[in-house]
Protein backbone atom coordinates (compact mmCIF):
# COMPACT_ATOMS: atom_id res chain seq x y z
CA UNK A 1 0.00 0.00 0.00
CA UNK A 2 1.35 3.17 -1.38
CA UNK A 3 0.77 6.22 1.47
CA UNK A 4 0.78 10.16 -0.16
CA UNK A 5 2.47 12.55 1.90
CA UNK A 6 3.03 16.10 1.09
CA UNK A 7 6.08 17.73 1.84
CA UNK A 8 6.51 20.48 4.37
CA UNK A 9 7.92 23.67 3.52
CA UNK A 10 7.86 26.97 5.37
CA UNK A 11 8.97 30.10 3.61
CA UNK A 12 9.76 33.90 4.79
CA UNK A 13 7.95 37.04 3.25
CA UNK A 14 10.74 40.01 4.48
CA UNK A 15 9.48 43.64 3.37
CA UNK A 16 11.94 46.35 3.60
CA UNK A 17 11.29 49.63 2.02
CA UNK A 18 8.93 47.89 -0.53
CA UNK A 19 11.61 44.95 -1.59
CA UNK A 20 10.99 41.66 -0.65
CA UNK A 21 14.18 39.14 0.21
CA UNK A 22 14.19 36.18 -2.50
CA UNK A 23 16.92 33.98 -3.33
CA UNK A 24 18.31 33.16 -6.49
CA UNK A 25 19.20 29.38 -6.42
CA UNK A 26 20.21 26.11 -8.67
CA UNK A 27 17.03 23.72 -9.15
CA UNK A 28 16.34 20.59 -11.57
CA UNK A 29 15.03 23.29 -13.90
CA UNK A 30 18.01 25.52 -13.89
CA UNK A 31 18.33 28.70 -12.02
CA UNK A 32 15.19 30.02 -10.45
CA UNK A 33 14.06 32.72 -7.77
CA UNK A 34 12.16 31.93 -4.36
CA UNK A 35 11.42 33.13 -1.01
CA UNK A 36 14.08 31.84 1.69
CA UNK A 37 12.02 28.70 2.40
CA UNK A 38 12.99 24.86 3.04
CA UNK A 39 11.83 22.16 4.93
CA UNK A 40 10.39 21.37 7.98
CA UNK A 41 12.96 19.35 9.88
CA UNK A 42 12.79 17.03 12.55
CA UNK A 43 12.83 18.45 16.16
CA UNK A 44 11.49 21.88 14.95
CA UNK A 45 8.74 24.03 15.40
CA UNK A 46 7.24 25.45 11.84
CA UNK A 47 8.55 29.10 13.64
CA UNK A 48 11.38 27.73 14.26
CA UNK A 49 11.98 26.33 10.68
CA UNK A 50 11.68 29.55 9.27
CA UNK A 51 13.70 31.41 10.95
CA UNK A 52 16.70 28.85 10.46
CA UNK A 53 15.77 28.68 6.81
CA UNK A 54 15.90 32.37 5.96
CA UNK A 55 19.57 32.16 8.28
CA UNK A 56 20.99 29.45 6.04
CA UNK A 57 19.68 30.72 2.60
CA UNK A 58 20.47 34.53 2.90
CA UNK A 59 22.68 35.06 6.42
CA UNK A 60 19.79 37.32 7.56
CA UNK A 61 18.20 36.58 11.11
CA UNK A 62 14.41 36.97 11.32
CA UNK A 63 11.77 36.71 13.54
CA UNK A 64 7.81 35.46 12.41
CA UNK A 65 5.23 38.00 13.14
CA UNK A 66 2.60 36.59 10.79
CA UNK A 67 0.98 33.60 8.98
CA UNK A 68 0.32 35.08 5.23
CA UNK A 69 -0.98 32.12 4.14
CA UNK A 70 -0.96 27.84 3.98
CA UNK A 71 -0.68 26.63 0.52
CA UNK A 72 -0.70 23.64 -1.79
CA UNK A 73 0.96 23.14 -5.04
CA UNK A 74 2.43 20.61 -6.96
CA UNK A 75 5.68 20.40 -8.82
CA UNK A 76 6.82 17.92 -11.54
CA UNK A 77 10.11 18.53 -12.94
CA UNK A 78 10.67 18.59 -16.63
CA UNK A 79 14.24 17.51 -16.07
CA UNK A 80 14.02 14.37 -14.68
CA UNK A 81 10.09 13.99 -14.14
CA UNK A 82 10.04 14.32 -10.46
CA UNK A 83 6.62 14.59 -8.61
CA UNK A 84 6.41 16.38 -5.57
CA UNK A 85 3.15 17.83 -3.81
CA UNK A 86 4.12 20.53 -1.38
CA UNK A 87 2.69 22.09 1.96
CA UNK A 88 3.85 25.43 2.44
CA UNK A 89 3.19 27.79 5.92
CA UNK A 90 4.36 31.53 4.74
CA UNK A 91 5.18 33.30 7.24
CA UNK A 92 6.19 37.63 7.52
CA UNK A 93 9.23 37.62 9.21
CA UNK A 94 10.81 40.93 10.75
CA UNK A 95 14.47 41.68 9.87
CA UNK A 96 16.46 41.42 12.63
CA UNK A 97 19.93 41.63 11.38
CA UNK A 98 22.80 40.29 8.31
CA UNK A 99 25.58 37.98 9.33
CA UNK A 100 28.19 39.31 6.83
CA UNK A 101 29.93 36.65 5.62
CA UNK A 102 28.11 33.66 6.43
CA UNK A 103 28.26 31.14 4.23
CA UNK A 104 25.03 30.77 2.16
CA UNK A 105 23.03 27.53 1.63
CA UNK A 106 24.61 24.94 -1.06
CA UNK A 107 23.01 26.13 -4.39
CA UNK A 108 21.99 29.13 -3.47
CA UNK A 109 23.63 31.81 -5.69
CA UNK A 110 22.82 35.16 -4.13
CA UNK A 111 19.86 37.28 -2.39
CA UNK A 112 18.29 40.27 -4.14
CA UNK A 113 16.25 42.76 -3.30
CA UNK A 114 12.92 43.23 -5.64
CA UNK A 115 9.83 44.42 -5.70
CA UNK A 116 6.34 42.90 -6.48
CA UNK A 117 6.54 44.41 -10.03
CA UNK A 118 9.97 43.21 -9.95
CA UNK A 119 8.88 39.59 -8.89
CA UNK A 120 6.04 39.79 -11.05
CA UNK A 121 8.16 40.43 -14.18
CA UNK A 122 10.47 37.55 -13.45
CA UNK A 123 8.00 34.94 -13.04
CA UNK A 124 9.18 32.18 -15.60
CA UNK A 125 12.15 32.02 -13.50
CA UNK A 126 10.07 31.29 -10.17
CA UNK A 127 10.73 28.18 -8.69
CA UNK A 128 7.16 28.02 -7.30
CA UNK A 129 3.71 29.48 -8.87
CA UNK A 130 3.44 30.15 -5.13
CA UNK A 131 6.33 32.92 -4.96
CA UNK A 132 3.57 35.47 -6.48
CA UNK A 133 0.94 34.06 -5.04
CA UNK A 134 2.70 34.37 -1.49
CA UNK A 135 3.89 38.08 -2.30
CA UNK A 136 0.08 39.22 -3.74
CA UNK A 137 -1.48 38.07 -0.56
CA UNK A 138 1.11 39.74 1.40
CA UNK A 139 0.32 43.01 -0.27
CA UNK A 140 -3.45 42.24 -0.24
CA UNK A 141 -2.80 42.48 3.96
CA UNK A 142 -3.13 38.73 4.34
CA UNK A 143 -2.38 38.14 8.26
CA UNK A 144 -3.09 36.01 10.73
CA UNK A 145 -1.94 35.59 13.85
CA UNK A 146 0.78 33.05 15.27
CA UNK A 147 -0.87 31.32 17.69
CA UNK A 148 -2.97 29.58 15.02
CA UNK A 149 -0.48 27.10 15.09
CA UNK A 150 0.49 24.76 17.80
CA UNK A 151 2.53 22.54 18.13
CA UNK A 152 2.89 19.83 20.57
CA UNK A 153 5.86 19.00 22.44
CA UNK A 154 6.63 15.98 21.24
CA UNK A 155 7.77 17.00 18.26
CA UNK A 156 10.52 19.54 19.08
CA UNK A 157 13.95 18.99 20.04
CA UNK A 158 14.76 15.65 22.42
CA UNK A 159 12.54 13.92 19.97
CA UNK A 160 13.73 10.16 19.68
CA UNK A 161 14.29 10.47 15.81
CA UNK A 162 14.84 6.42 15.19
CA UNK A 163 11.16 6.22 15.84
């Protein structure tokens, strides 16, 4: 018996002066923009996730003050035929500070500063139909509040992870 099991992703929404944070970063399909965003990993909070993902992929610290928005999409790669249904928690995350020269994620290229037209123009090179989407609802004044999401104990750090 086969079981289906999205993956989860968070990703970071970071506003400064009308420019949101994206990444520029190697994929299956070549080079392509998105949020800071990865995967939920064991031991972790979905807060937690997010803030060590936008660390990793851009050396900026950040903080959640938001949910923008849970979303579904699916991705098939044309490169090798990959299919992948994702689960992704966006989150607007305050800027808290850079970590000059930290070491960026493997694959990652560089960070850039754009804005929604910006975005908008570049969208063959998304990774995600959801980058847009995300940004849109952002701008549209999409929030809700953090405590919408629990999470249990169990599942954060001290976590018996042969289980």
């Amino acid at each position: 018996m086969s079981i289906w099991k999205p993956s989860v992703t968070v990703a970071a929404v970071v506003e400064r002066d009308g420019r949101f944070l994206l990444v520029e970063e190697h994929t299956r399909d070549g080079l392509r923009l998105n949020q800071p965003a990865g995967h939920l990993d064991p031991g972790e909070s979905l807060l937690q996730a997010v803030g060590r993902e936008t660390l990793e992929e851009t050396a900026h610290r950040v903080e959640p003050s938001a949910c923008v928005g849970i979303y579904m999409s699916r991705y098939v790669s044309q490169a090798d035929g990959t299919d992948v249904t994702y689960m992704r928690f966006a989150f607007v995350c305050d800027l808290l500070g850079e970590e000059p020269g930290r070491a960026l994620d493997e694959g990652i290229v560089r960070t850039l500063w754009l804005s929604a037209d910006e975005v908008r123009e570049r969208g063959a090179r998304h990774r995600s139909p959801l980058v847009m989407r995300t940004i849109d609802d952002y701008c549209a004044g999409r929030r809700y509040p953090l405590d919408m999401i629990f999470t249990h104990p169990s599942c954060l750090d001290g976590l018996d992870r042969n289980r």
